[in-house]
C-alpha atoms as a PDB file:
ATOM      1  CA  UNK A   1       2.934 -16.115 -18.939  1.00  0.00           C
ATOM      2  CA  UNK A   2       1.322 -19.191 -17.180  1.00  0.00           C
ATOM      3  CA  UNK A   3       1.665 -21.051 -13.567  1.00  0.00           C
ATOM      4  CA  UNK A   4       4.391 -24.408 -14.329  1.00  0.00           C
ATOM      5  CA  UNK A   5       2.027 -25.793 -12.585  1.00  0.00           C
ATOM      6  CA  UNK A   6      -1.690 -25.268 -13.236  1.00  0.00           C
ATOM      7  CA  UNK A   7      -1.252 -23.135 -16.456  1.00  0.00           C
ATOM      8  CA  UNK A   8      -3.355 -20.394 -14.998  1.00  0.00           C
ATOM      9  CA  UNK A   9      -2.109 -16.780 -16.386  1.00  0.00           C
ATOM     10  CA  UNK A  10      -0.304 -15.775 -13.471  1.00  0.00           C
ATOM     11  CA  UNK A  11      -1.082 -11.345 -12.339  1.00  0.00           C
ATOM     12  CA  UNK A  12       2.116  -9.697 -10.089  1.00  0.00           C
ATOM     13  CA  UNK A  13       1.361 -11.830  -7.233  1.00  0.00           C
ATOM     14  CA  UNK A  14       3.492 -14.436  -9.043  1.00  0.00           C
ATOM     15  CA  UNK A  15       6.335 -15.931  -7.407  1.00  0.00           C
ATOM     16  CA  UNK A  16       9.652 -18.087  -8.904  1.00  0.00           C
ATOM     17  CA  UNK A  17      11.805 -20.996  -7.716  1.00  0.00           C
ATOM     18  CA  UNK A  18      15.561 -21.009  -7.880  1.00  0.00           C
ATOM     19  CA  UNK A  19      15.532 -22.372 -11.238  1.00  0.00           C
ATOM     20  CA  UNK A  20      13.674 -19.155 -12.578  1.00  0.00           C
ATOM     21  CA  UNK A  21      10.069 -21.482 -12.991  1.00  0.00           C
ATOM     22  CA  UNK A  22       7.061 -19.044 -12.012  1.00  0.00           C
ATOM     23  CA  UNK A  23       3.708 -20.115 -10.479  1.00  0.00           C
ATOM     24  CA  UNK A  24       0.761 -17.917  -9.917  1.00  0.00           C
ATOM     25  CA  UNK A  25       1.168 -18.796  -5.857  1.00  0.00           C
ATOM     26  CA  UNK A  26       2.884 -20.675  -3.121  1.00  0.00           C
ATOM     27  CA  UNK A  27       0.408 -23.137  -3.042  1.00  0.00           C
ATOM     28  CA  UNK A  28       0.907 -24.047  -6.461  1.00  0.00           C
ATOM     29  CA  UNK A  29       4.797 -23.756  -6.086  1.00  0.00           C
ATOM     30  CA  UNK A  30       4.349 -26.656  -2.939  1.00  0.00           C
ATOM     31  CA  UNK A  31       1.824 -28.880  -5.013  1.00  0.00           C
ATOM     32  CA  UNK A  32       4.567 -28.893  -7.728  1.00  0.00           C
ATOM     33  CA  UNK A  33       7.510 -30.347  -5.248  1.00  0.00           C
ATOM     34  CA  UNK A  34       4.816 -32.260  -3.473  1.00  0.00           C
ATOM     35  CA  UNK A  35       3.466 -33.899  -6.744  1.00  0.00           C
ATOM     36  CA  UNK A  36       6.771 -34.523  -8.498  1.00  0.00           C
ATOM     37  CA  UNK A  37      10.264 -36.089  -8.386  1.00  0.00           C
ATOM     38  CA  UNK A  38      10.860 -31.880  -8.226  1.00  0.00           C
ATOM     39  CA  UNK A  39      13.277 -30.257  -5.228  1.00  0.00           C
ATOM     40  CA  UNK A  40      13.926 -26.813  -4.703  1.00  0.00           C
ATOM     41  CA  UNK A  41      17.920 -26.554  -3.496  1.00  0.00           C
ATOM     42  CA  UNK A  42      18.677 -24.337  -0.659  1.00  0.00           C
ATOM     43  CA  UNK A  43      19.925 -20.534  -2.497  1.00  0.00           C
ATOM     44  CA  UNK A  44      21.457 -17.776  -0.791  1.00  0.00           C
ATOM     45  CA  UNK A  45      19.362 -15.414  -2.413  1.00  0.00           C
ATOM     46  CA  UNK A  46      16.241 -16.972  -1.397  1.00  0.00           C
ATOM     47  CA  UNK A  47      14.937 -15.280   1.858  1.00  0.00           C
ATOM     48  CA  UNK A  48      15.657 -11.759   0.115  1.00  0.00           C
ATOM     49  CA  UNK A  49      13.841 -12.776  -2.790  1.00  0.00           C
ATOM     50  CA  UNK A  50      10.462 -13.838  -0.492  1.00  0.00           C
ATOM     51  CA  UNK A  51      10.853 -10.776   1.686  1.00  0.00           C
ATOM     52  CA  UNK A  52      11.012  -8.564  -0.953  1.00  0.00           C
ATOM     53  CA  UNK A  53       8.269  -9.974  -2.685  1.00  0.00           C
ATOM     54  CA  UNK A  54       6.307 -10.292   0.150  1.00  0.00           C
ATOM     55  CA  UNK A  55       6.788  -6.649   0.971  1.00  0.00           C
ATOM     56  CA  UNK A  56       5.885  -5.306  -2.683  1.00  0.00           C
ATOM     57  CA  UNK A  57       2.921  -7.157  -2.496  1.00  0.00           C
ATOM     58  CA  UNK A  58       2.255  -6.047   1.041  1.00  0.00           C
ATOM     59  CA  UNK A  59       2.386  -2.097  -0.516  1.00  0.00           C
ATOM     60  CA  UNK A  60       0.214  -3.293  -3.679  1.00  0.00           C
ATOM     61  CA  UNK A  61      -2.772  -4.374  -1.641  1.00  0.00           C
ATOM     62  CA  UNK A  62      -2.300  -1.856   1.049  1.00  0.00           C
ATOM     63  CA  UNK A  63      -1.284   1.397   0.479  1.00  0.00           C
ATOM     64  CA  UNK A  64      -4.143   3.181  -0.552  1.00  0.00           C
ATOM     65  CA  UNK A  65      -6.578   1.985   1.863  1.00  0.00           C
ATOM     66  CA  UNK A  66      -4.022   2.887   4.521  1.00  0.00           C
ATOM     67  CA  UNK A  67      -3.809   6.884   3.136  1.00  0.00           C
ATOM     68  CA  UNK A  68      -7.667   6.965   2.749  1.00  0.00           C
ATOM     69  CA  UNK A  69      -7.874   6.470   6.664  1.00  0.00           C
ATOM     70  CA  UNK A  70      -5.352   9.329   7.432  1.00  0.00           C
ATOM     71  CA  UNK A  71      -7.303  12.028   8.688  1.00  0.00           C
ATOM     72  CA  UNK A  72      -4.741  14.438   8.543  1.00  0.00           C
ATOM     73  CA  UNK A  73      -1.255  15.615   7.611  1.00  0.00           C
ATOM     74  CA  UNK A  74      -2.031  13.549   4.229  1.00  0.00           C
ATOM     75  CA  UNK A  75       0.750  14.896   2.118  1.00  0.00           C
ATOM     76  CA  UNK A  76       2.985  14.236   4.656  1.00  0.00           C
ATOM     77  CA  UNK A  77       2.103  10.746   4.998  1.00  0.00           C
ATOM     78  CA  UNK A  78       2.602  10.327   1.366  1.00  0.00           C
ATOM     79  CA  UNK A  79       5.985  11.428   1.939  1.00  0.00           C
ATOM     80  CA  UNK A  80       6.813   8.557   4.855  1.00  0.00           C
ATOM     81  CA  UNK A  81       5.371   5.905   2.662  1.00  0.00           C
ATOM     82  CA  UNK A  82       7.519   7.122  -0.260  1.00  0.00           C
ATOM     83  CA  UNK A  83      10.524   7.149   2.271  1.00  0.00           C
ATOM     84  CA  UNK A  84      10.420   3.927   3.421  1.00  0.00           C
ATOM     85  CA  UNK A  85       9.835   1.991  -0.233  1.00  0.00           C
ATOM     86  CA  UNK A  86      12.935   4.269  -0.698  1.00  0.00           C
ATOM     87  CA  UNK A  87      14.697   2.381   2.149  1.00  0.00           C
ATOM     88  CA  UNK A  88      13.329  -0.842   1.153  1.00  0.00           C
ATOM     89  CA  UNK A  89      14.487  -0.189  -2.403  1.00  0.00           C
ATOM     90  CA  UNK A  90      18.189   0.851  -1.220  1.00  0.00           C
ATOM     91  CA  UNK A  91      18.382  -1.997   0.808  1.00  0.00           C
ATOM     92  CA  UNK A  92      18.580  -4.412  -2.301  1.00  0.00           C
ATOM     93  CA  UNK A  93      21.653  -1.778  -3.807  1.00  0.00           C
ATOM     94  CA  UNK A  94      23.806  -4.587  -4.800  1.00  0.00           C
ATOM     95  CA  UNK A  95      21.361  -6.226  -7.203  1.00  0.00           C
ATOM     96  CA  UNK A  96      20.794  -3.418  -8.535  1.00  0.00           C
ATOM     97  CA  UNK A  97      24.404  -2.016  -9.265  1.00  0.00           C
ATOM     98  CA  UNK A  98      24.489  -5.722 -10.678  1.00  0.00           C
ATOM     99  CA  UNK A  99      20.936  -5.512 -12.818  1.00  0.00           C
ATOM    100  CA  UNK A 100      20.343  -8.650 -11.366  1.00  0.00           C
ATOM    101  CA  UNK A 101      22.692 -10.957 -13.346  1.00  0.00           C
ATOM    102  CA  UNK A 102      23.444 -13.346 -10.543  1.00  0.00           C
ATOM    103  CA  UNK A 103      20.727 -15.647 -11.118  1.00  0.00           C
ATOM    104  CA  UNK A 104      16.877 -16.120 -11.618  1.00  0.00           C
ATOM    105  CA  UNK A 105      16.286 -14.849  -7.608  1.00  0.00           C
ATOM    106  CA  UNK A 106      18.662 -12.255  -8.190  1.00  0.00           C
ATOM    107  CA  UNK A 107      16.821 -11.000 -11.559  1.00  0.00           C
ATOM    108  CA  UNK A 108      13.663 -10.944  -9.449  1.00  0.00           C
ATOM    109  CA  UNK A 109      14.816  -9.333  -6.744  1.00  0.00           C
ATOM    110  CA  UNK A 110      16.187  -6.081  -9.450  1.00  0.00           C
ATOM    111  CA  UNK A 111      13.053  -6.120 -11.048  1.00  0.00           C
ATOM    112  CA  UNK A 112      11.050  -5.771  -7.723  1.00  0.00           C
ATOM    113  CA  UNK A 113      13.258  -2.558  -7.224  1.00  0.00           C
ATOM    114  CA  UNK A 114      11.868  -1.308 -10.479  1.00  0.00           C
ATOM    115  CA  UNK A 115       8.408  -2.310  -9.660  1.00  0.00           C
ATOM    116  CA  UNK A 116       8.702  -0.565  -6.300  1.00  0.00           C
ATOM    117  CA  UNK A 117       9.857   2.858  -8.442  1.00  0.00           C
ATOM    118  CA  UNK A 118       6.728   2.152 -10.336  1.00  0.00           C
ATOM    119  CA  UNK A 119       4.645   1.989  -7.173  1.00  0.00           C
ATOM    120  CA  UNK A 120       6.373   4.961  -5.902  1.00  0.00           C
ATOM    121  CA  UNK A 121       4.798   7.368  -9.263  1.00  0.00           C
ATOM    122  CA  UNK A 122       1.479   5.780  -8.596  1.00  0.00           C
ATOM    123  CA  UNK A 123       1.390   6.670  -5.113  1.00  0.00           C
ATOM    124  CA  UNK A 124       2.802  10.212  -5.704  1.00  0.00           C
ATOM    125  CA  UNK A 125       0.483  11.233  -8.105  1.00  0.00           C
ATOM    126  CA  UNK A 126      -2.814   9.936  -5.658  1.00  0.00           C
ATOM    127  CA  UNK A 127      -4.938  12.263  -4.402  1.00  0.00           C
ATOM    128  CA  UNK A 128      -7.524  11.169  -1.480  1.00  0.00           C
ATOM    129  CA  UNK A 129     -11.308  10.775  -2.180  1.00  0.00           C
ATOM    130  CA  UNK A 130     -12.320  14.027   0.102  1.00  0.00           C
ATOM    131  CA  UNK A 131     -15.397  13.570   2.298  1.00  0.00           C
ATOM    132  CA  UNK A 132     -18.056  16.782   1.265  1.00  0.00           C
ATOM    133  CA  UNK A 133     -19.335  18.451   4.002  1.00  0.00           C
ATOM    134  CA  UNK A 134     -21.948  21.032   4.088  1.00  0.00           C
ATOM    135  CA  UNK A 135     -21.845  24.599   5.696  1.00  0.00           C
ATOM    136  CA  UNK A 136     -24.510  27.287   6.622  1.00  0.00           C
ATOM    137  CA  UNK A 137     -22.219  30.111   6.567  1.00  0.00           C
ATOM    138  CA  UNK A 138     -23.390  33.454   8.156  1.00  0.00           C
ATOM    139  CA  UNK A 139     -19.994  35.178   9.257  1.00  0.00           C
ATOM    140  CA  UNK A 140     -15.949  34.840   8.088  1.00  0.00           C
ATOM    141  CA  UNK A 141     -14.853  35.322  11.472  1.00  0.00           C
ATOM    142  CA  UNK A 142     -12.124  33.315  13.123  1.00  0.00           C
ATOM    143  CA  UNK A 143     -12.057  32.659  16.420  1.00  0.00           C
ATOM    144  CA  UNK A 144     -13.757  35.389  18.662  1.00  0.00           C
ATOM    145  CA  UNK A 145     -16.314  37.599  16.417  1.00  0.00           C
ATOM    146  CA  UNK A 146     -16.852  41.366  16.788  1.00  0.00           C
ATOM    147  CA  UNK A 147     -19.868  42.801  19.535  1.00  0.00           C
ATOM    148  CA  UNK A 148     -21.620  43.851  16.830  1.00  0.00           C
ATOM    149  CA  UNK A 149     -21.873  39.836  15.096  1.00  0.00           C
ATOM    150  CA  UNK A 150     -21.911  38.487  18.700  1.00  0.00           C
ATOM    151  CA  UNK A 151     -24.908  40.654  19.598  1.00  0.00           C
ATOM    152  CA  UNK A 152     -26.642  39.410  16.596  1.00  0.00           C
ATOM    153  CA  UNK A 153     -26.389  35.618  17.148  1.00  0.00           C
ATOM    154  CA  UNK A 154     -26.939  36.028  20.851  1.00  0.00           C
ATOM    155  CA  UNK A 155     -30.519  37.581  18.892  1.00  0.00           C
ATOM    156  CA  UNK A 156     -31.355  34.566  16.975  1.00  0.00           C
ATOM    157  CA  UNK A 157     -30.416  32.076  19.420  1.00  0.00           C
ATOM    158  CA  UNK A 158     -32.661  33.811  21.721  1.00  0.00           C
ATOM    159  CA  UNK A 159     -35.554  34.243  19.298  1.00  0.00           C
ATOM    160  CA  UNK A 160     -35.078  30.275  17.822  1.00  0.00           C
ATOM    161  CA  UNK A 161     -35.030  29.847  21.793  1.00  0.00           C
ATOM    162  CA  UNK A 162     -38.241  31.455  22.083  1.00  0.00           C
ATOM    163  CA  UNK A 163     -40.316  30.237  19.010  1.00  0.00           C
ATOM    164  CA  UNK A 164     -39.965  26.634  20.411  1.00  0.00           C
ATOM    165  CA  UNK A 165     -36.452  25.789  18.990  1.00  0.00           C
ATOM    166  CA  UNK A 166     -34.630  24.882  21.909  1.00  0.00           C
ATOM    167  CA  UNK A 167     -33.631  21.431  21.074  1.00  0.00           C
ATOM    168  CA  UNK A 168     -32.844  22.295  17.588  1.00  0.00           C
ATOM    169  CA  UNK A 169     -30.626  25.314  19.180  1.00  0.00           C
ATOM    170  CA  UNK A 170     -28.907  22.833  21.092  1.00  0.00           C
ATOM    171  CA  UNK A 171     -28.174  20.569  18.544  1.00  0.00           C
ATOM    172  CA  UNK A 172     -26.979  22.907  16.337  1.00  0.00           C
ATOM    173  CA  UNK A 173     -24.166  24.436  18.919  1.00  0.00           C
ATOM    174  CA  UNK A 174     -23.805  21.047  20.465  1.00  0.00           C
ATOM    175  CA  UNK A 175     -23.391  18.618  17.380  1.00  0.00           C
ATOM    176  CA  UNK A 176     -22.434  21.506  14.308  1.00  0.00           C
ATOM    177  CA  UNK A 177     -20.789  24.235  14.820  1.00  0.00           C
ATOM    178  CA  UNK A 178     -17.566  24.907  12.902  1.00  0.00           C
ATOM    179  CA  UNK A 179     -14.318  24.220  14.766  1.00  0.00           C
ATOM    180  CA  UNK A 180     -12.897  27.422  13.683  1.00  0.00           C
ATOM    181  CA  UNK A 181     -15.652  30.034  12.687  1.00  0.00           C
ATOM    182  CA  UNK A 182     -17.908  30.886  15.332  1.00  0.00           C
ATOM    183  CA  UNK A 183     -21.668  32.833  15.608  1.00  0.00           C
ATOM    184  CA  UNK A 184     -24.005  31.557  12.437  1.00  0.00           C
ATOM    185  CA  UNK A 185     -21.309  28.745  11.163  1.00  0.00           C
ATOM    186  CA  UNK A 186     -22.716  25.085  11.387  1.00  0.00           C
ATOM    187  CA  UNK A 187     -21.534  22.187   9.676  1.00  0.00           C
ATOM    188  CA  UNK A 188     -23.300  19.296   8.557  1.00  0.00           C
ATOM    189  CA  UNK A 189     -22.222  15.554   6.501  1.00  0.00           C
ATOM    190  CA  UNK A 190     -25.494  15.204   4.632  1.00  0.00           C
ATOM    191  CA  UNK A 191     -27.128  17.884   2.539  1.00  0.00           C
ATOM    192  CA  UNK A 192     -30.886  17.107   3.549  1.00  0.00           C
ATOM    193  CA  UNK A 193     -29.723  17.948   7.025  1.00  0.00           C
ATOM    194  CA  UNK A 194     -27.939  20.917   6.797  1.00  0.00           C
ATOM    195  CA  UNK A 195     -30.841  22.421   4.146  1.00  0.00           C
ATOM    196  CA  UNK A 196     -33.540  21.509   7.017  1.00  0.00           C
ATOM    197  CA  UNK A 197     -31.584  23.527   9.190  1.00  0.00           C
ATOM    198  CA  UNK A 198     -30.641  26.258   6.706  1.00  0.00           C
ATOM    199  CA  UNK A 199     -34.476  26.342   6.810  1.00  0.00           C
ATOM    200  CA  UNK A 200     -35.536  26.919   9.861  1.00  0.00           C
ATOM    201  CA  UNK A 201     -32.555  29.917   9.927  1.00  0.00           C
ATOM    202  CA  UNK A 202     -33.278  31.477   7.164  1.00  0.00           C
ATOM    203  CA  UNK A 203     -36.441  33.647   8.689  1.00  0.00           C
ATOM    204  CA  UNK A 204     -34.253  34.154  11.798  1.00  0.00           C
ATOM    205  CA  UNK A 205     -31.248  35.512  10.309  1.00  0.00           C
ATOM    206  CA  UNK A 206     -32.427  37.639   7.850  1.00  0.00           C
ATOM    207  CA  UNK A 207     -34.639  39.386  10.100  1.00  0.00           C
ATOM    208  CA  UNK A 208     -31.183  40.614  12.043  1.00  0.00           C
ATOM    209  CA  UNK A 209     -29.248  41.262   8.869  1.00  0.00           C
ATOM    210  CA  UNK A 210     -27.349  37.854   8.754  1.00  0.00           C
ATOM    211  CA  UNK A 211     -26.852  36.539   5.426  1.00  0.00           C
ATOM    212  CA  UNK A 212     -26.213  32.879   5.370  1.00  0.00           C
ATOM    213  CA  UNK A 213     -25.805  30.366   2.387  1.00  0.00           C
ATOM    214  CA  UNK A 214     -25.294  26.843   2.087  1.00  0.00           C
ATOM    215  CA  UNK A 215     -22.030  25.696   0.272  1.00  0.00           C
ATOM    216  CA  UNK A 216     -19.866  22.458  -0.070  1.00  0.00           C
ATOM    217  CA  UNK A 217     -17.176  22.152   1.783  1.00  0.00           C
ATOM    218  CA  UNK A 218     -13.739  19.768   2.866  1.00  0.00           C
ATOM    219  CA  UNK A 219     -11.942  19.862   5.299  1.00  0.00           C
ATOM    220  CA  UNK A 220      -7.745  20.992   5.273  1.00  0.00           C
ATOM    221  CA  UNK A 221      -5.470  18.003   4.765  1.00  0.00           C
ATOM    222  CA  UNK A 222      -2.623  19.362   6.979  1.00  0.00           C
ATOM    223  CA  UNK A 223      -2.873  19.444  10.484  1.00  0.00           C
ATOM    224  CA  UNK A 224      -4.951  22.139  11.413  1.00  0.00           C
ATOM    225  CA  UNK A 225      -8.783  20.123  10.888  1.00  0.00           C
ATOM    226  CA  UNK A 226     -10.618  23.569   9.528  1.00  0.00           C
ATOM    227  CA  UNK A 227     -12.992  23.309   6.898  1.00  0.00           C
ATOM    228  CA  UNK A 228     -13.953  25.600   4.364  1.00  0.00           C
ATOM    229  CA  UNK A 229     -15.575  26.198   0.910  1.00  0.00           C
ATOM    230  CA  UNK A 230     -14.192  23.760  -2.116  1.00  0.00           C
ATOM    231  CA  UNK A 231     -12.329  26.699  -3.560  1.00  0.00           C
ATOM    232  CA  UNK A 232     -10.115  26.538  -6.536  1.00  0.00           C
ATOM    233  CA  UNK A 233      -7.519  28.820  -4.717  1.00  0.00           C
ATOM    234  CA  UNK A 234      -7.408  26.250  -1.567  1.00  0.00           C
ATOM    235  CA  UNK A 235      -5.367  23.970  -3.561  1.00  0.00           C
ATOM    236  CA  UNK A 236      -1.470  23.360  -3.406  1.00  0.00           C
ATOM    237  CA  UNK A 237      -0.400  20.546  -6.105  1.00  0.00           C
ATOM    238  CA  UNK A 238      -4.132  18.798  -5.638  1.00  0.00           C
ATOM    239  CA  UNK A 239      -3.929  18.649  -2.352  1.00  0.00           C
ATOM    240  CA  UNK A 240      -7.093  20.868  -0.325  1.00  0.00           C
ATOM    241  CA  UNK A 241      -5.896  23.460   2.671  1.00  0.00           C
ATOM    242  CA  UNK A 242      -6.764  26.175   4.383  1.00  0.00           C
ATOM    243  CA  UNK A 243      -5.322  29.431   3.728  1.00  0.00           C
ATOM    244  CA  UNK A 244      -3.498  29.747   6.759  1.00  0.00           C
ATOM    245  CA  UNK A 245      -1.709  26.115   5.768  1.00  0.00           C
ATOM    246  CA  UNK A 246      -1.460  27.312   2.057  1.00  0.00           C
ATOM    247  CA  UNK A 247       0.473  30.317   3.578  1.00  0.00           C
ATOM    248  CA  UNK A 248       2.744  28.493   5.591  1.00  0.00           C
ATOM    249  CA  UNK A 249       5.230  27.227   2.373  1.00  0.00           C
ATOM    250  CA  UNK A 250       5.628  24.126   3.612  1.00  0.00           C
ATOM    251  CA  UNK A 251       3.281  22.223   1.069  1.00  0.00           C
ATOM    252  CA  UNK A 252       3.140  21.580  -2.479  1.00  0.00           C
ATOM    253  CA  UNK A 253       6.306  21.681  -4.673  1.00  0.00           C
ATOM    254  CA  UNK A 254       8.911  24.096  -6.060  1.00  0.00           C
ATOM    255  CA  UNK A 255       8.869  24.950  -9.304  1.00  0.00           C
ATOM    256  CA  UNK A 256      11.701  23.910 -11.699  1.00  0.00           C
ATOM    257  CA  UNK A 257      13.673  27.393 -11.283  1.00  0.00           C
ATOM    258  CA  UNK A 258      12.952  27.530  -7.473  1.00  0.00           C
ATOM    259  CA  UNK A 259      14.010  23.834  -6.876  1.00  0.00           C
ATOM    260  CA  UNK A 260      17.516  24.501  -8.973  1.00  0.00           C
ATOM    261  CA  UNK A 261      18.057  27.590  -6.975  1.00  0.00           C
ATOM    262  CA  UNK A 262      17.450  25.550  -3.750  1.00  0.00           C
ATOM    263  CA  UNK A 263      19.905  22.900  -4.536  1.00  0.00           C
ATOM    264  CA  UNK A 264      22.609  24.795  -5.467  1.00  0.00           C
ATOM    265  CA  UNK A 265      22.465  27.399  -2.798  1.00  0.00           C
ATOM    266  CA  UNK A 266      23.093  24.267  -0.819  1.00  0.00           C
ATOM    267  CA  UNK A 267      25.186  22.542  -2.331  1.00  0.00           C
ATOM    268  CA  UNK A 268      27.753  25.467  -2.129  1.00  0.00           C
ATOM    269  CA  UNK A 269      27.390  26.735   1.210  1.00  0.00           C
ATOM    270  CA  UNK A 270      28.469  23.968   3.825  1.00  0.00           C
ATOM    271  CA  UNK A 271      27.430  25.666   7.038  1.00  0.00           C
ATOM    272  CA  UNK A 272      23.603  26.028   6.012  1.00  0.00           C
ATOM    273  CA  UNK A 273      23.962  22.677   4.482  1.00  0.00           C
ATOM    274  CA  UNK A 274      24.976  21.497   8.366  1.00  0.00           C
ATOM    275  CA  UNK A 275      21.877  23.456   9.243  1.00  0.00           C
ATOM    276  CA  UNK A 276      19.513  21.588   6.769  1.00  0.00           C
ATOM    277  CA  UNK A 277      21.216  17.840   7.627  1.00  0.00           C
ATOM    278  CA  UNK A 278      21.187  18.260  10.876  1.00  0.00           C
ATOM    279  CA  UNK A 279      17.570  19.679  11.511  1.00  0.00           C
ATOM    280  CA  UNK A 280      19.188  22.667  13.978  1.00  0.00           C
ATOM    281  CA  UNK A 281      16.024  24.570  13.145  1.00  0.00           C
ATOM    282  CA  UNK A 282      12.378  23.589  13.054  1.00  0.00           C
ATOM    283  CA  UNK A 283      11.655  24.752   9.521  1.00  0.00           C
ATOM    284  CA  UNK A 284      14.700  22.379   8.410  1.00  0.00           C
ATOM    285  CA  UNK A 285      12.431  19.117   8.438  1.00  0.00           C
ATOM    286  CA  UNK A 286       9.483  20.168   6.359  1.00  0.00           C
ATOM    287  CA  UNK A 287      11.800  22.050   3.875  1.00  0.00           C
ATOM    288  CA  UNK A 288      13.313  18.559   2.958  1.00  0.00           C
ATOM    289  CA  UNK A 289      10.634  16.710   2.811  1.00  0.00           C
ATOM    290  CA  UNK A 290       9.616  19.486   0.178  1.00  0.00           C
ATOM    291  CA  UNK A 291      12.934  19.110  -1.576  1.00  0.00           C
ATOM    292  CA  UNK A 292      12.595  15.520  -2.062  1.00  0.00           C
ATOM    293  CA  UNK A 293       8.593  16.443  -3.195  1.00  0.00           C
ATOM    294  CA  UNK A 294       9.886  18.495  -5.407  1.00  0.00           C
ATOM    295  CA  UNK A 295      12.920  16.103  -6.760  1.00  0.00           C
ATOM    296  CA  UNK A 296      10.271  12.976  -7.219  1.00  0.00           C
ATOM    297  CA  UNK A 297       7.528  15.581  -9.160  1.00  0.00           C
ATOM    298  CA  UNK A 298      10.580  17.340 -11.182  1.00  0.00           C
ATOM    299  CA  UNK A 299      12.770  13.910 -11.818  1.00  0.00           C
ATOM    300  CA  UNK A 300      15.567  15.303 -10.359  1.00  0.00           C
ATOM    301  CA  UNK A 301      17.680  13.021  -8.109  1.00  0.00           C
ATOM    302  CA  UNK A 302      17.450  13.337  -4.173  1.00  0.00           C
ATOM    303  CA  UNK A 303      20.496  15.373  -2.638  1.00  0.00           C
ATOM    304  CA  UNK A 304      22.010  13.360  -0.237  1.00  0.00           C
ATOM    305  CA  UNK A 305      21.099  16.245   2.260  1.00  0.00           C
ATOM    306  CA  UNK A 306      18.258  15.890   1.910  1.00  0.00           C
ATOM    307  CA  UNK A 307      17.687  12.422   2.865  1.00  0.00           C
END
């Protein structure tokens, strides 16, 4: 198809008048009235029309530059985004109970609810470009490590300390250690860095029994900002966590037998169906947000309690 007006191939930017005549932009849509005899009659349909339009192509240029900056909680905010265009989408119910048949605007304004479905797949099925990082592991201790560990790094700090690597000590604890694993843990964005450093620890470490290695490594897309080692069992539906996330159930999807037991255990019990709509408990919230996951991945339709 081609702009009435400059003959251009028009893309989905495209936009119509009320007589159903489509132009690649508004600017070419005003040079048409402004060059002819050609007046656009006030519609009722109009203003939904351009606010829908304008919102679908609002989500088309947007959405995926505004997931890559989420720094956490990523399947989650896959989940708002697909909630509103769900909103936006049942806002315009009547044109589609109607399939549009009021009208060019009112054709338009159905087919943007299919488009938005359309965008709604697309954006389901993305998964972020993950940032590497780079991690001289020596220890898989959490939090506080045993005497024994702690009496070896207090060793090599001391000895690094002593053979003239003081600022490089410093820098390491200051700028790299790991948010979660203490002792010998460092973590570093650029390879050449973090094998200089895995260098100058190498001599240090071994000498007290510390085994260190340098692997790649993301960092957990829920809440929790640990990193660890680009595993193959740190995945939930393509999305990368930590074990302790992974554990927690509230990622990822059902399968097709766990999703049909969920929905009718609540469909025919109306007291934990209160529960659930409700949100009396704190598990309620990310339970439906991993029903309606699980709906959109499965094609199954939404329950209403779940909404």
């Amino acid at each position: 198809m081609s702009c009435e007006y400059c003959l251009k191939e028009i893309d989905e930017k495209y936009m119509i008048d009320s007589k159903g005549n489509q132009f690649c932009s508004e600017h070419c849509l005003e040079e048409y009235v402004e060059d002819g005899e050609y007046s656009i009659d006030p519609h009722p349909y109009e203003d939904t029309y351009l606010l829908i339009r304008s919102s679908y192509i609002h989500l088309l240029e947007s959405w995926e530059k505004s997931l890559q900056k989420v720094t956490e909680d990523l399947e989650d905010a896959v989940d708002e985004l697909m909630e509103d265009i769900d909103e936006l989408i049942d806002d315009h119910y009547d044109f589609i109970f109607t399939e549009g048949d009021d009208g060019p605007y009112a054709w338009e304004i159905y087919q943007y609810t299919i488009k938005l479905r359309e965008l709604q797949k697309q954006i389901f099925a993305w998964r972020p470009q993950r940032k590497t990082y780079y991690w001289i592991s020596g220890s898989d201790h959490y939090g506080i490590i045993d005497a024994n560990e702690e009496q070896k790094h207090e060793k090599i700090c001391a000895e690094l300390y002593l053979n003239g690597y003081e600022e490089f000590l410093v820098f390491l604890i200051d700028q790299h250690q790991h948010p979660y694993h203490w002792g010998v843990n460092y973590i570093f964005e650029r390879r050449d860095m973090a094998e200089e450093a895995l260098k100058v620890l190498l001599p240090f470490c071994s000498k007290h029994g510390v085994d260190v290695s340098l692997m790649e490594a993301h960092k957990c897309e829920a809440h929790c900002g640990d990193i660890l080692e680009a595993d193959a069992d740190t995945y939930v539906n393509s999305w990368f966590y930590c074990y302790s996330c992974k554990e927690s159930d509230k990622h990822g999807v059902f399968t097709l037998q766990e999703l049909e037991m969920e929905l009718a255990y609540y469909d025919n019990d109306e007291e934990e169906r209160q529960v659930i709509i409700y949100e009396r408990e704190d598990w309620c919230a990310p339970f439906k947000r991993k029903i309606k996951r699980s709906c959109r991945a499965l094609n199954y339709e939404i329950p209403l309690w779940a909404d």
